[in-house]
Protein backbone atom coordinates (compact mmCIF):
# COMPACT_ATOMS: atom_id res chain seq x y z
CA UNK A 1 0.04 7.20 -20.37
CA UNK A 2 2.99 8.23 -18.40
CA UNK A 3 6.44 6.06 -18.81
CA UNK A 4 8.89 6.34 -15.96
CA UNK A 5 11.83 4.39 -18.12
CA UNK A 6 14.06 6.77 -15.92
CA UNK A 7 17.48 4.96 -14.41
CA UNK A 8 19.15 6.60 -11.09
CA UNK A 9 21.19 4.02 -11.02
CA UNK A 10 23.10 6.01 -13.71
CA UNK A 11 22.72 8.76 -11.95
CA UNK A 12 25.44 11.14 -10.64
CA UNK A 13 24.11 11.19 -7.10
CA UNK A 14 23.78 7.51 -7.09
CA UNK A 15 27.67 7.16 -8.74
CA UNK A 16 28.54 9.54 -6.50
CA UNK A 17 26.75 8.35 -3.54
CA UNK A 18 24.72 11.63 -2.26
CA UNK A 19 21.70 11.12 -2.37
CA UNK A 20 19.64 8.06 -1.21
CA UNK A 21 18.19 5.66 -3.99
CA UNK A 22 14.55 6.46 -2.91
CA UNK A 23 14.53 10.24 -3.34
CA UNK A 24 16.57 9.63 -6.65
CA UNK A 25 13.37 7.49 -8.20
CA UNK A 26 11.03 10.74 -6.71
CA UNK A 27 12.82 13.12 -8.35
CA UNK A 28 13.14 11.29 -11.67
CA UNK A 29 9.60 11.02 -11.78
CA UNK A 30 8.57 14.10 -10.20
CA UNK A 31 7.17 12.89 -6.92
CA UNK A 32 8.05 15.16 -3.84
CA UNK A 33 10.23 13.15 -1.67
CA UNK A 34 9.27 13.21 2.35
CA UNK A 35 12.14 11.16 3.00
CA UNK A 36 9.47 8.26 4.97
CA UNK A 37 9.69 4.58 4.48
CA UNK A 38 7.14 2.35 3.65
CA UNK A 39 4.84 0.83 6.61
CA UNK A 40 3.96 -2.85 6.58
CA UNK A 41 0.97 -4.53 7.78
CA UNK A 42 0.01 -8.17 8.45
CA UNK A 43 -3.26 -10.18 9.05
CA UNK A 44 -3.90 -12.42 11.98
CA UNK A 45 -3.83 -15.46 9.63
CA UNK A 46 -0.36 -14.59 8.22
CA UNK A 47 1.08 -14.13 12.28
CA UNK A 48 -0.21 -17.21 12.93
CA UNK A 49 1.25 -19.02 9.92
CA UNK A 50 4.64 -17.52 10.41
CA UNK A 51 4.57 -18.28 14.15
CA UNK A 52 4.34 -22.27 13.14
CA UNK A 53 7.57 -21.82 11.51
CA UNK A 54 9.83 -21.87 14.19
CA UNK A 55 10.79 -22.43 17.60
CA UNK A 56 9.46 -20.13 20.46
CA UNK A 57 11.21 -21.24 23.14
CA UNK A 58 13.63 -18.30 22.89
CA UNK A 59 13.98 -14.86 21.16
CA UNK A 60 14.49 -14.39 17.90
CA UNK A 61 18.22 -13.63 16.50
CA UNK A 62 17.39 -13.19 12.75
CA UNK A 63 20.66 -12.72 10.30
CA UNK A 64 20.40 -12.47 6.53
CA UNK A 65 23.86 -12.90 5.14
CA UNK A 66 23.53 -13.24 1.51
CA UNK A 67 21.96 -11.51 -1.59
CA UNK A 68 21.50 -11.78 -4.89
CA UNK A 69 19.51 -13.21 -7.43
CA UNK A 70 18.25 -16.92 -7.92
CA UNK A 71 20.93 -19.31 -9.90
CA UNK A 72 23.99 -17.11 -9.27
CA UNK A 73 27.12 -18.84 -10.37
CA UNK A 74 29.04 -17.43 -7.36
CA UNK A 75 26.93 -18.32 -3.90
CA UNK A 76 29.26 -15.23 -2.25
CA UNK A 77 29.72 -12.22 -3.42
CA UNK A 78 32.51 -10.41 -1.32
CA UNK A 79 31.17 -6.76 -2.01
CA UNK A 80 27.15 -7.69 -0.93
CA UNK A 81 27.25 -10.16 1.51
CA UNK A 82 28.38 -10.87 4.97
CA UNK A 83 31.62 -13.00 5.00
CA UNK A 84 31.82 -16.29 6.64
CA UNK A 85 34.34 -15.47 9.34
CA UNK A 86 32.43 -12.69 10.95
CA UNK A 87 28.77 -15.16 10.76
CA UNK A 88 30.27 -17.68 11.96
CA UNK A 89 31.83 -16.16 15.80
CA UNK A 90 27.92 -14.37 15.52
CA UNK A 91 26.30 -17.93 15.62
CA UNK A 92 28.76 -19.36 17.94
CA UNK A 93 28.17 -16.25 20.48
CA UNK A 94 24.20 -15.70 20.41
CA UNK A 95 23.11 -19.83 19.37
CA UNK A 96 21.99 -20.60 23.33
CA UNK A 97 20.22 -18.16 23.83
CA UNK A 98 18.41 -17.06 20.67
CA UNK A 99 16.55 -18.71 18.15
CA UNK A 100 18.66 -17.98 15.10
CA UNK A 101 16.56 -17.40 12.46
CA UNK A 102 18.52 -17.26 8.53
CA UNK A 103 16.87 -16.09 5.88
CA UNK A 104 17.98 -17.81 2.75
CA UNK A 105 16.99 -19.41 -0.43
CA UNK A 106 17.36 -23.15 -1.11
CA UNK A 107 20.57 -22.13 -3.45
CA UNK A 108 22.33 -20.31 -0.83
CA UNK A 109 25.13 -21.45 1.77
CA UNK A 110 23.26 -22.92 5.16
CA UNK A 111 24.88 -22.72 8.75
CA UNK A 112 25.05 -24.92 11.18
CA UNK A 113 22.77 -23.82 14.66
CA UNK A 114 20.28 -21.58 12.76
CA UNK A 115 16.51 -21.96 11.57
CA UNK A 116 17.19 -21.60 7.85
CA UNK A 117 13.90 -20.09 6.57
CA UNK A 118 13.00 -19.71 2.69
CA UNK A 119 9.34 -17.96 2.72
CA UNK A 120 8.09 -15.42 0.91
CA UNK A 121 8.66 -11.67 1.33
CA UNK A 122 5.16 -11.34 3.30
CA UNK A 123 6.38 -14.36 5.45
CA UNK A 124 10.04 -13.15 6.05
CA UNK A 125 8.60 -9.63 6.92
CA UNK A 126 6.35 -11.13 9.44
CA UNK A 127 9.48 -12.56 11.16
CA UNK A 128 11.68 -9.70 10.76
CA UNK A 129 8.51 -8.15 12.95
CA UNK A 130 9.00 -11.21 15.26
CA UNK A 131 13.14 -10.82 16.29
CA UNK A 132 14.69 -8.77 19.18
CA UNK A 133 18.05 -8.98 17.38
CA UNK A 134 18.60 -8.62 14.01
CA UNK A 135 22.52 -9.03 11.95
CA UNK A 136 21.74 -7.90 7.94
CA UNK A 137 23.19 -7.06 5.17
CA UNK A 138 21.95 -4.44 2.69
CA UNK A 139 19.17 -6.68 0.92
CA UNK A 140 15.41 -7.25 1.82
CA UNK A 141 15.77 -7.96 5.96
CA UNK A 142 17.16 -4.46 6.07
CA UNK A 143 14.47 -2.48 4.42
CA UNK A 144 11.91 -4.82 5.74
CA UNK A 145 13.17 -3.67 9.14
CA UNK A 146 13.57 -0.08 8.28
CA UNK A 147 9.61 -0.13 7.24
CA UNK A 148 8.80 -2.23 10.41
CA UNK A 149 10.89 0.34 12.62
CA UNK A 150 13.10 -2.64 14.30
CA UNK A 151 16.48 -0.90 14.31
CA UNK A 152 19.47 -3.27 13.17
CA UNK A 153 22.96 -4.23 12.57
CA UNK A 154 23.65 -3.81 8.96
CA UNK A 155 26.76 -4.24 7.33
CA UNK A 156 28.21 -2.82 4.50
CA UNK A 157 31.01 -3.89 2.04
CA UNK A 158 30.84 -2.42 -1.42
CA UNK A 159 27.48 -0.75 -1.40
CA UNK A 160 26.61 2.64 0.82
CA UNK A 161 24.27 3.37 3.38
CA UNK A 162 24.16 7.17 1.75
CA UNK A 163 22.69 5.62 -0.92
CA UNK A 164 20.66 2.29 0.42
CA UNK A 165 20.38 2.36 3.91
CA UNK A 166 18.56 4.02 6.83
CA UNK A 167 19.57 6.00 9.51
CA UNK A 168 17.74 3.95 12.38
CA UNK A 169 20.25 1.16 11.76
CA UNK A 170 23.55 0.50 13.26
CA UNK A 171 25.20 0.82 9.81
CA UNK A 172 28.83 -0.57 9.93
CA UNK A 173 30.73 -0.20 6.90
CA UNK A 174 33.93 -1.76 5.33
């Protein structure tokens, strides 16, 4: 038995914000970090499903403004997600002609003009895959993206892109 009970996100390079959070779990445990990122792959069946889920009478505009866990007191969070005044002129701007696809839970603040979508991971992946355009914050869209190699806007408030993010993105911080 090996236990990996190790916690980078005490860390000095994590505090600090040198080192990204991936090669901080490999060297913790040992594991020579290459610095790749995971690769994703999908069946036919799951395409197809996904593909039922929303209109395809134009391209794809997928934004994913919020984070956090399920049952959060607070619905924002102004150091994770995106805020409303800079979502909201996004929308407004792209919402002729792109499908705007949010991913959300049921819990989380809706807009008006968007394809709110509340699949699972495999399903949400799948889309990310899908969109020409893609506005994210650092949470599951981005490193879904970063795995399916779909460069994207990502924005940062309180959390680093050192530390979380990828270089193929457009990483705009605070």
């Amino acid at each position: 038995t090996i236990l990996f009970l190790h916690e980078p996100y005490r860390h000095q390079d994590y505090i600090f914000k040198t080192k990204h959070i991936t090669q901080l779990w490999c060297e913790l445990c040992g594991v020579e970090w290459d610095g790749e990122t995971p690769e994703l792959y999908f069946t036919k069946l799951e395409s197809d499903f996904v593909s039922t889920l929303i209109n395809k009478d134009r391209p794809i505009f997928m934004i994913h403004p919020f984070g956090g866990s399920e049952g959060q007191s607070h619905k924002y969070s102004w150091a994770r997600d995106i805020p409303m005044c800079v979502v909201l002129p996004v929308i407004e701007e792209f919402k002729n002609d792109y499908n705007i696809v949010h991913i959300r839970r049921e819990d989380q603040i809706g807009y008006q003009n968007t394809t709110p979508i509340t699949e699972n991971f495999r399903a949400l992946a799948v889309l990310v895959e899908l969109s020409s355009k893609r506005l994210l914050m650092d949470s599951f869209g981005e490193h879904a993206a970063a795995a399916l190699n779909k460069p994207s806007t990502v924005l940062w408030v309180a959390n680093s892109p050192t530390v979380f993010g990828y270089d193929l993105h457009t990483n705009i911080v605070a």
